[in-house]
Protein backbone atom coordinates (compact mmCIF):
# COMPACT_ATOMS: atom_id res chain seq x y z
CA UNK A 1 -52.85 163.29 87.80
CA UNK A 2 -52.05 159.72 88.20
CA UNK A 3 -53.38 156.77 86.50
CA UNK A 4 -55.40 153.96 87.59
CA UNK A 5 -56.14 150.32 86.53
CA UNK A 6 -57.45 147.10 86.52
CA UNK A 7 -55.47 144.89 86.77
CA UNK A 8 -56.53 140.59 86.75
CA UNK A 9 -54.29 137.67 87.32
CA UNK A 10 -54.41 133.88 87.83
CA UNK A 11 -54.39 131.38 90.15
CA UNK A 12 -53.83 127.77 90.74
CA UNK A 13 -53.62 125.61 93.91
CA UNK A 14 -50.01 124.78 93.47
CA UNK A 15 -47.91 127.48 91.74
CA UNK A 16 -46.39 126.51 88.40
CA UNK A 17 -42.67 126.09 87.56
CA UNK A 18 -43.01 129.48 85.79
CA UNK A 19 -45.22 130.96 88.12
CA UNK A 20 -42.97 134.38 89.26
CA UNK A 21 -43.30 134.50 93.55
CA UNK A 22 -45.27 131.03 93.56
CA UNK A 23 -48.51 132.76 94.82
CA UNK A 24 -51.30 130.20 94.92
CA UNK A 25 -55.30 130.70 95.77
CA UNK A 26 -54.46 130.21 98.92
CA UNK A 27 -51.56 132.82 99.39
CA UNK A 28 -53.45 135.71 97.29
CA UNK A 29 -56.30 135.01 99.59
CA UNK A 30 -54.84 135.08 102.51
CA UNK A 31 -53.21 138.80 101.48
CA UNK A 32 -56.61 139.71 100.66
CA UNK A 33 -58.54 138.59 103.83
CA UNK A 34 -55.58 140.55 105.45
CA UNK A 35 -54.81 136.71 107.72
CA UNK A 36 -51.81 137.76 110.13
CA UNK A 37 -48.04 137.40 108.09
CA UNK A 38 -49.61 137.40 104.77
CA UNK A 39 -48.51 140.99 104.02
CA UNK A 40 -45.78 142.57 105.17
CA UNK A 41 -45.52 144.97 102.44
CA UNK A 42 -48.83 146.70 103.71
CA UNK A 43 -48.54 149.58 106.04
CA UNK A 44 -50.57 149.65 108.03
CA UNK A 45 -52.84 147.43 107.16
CA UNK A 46 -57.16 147.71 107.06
CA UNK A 47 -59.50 145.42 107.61
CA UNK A 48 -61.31 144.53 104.49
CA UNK A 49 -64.60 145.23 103.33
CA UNK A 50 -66.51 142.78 100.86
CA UNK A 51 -69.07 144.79 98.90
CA UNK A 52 -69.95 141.90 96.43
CA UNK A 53 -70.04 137.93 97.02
CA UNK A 54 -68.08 136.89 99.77
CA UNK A 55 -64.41 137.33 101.91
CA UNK A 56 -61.26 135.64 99.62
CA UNK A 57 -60.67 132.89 101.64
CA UNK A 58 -64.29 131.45 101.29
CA UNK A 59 -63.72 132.61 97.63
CA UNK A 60 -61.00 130.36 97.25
CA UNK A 61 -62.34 126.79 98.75
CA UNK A 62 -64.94 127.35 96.13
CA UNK A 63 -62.57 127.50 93.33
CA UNK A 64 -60.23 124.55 94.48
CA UNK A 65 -63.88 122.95 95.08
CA UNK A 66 -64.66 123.36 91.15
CA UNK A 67 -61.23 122.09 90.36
CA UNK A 68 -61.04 119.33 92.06
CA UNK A 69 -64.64 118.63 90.67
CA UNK A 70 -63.50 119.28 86.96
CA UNK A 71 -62.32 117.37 83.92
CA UNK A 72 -61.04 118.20 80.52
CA UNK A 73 -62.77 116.61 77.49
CA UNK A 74 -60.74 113.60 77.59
CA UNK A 75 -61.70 113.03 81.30
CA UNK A 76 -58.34 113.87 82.76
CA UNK A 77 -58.61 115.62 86.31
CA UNK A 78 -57.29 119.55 86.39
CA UNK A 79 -53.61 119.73 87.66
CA UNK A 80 -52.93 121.30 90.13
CA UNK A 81 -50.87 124.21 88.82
CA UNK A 82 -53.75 124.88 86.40
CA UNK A 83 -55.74 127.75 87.02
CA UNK A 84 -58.83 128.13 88.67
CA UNK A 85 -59.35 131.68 90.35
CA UNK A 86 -59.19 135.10 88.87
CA UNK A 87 -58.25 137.73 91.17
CA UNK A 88 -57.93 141.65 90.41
CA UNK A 89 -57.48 144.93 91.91
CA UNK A 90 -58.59 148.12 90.85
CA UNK A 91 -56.74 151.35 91.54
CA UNK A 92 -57.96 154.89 92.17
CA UNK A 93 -56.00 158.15 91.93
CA UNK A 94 -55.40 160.01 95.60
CA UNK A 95 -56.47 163.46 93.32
CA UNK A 96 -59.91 162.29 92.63
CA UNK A 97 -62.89 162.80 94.80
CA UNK A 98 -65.54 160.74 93.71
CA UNK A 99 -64.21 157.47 95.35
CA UNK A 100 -67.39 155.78 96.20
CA UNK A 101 -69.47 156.81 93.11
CA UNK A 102 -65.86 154.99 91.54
CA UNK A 103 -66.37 151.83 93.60
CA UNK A 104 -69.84 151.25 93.39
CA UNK A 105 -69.80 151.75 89.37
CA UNK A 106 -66.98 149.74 89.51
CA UNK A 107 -68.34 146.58 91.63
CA UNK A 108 -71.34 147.20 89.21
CA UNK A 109 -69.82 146.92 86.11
CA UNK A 110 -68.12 143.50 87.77
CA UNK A 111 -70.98 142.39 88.10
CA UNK A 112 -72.40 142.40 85.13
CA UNK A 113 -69.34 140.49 83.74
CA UNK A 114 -69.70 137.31 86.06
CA UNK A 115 -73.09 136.42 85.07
C-alpha cells in the first residue's frame, strides 16, 4: 500500500532569498483556486471544492491583510518575505476506499486545530 501525508508549508508575500521556486501567497493560491497558467504540472486539472472556510485566493488577501496590519514588539512593520499563510495538503492512498469518511475526519480534525 502506499503512504499518505500531511504535509504544511509557508508563505510570505514576497518570496525570500532562500525561498526554493519563490512561491508566494499569491502563487500557491492561485495553484490552489486552479486560476488559468498556475499549474501546468496538473493533468487534467479539477475544479476545486472548499469544504471548510473559504476559496485560496480570498484566503490569501486575508493573510497579506493581517500582515500588513501587524507589528513586532518593537513596532517594526512585518517584511515582506516574512511569513504569513500556512498552506498544506493531505494525501490519500488510490488502494483505500473510505475517501470521504478520510476527508471529512480530516477537515474535522483541522478544525479543531485553528481555533
Amino acid at each position: 500500500m502506499s503512504f499518505q501525508f500531511i504535509h504544511v508549508e509557508s508563505y510570505a508575500r514576497k518570496a525570500g532569498k532562500s525561498k526554493a521556486g519563490g512561491l508566494t501567497i499569491k502563487k500557491v493560491a492561485d495553484e490552489a483556486d486552479r486560476v488559468p497558467g498556475s499549474f501546468p504540472h496538473v493533468k487534467p486539472p479539477q475544479k476545486p471544492i472548499v469544504r471548510f472556510g473559504t476559496n485560496a485566493n480570498q484566503a490569501a488577501k486575508m493573510a497579506e491583510k493581517w500582515a500588513e496590519s501587524s507589528k513586532d514588539l518593537s513596532g517594526h512593520t512585518l517584511r515582506q518575505d516574512g511569513l504569513c499563510l500556512l498552506a498544506g495538503i493531505i494525501s490519500y492512498p488510490n488502494e483505500m476506499t473510505d475517501w470521504e469518511n478520510f476527508r471529512d475526519n480530516s477537515i474535522e480534525w483541522l478544525k479543531k486545530k485553528v481555533r
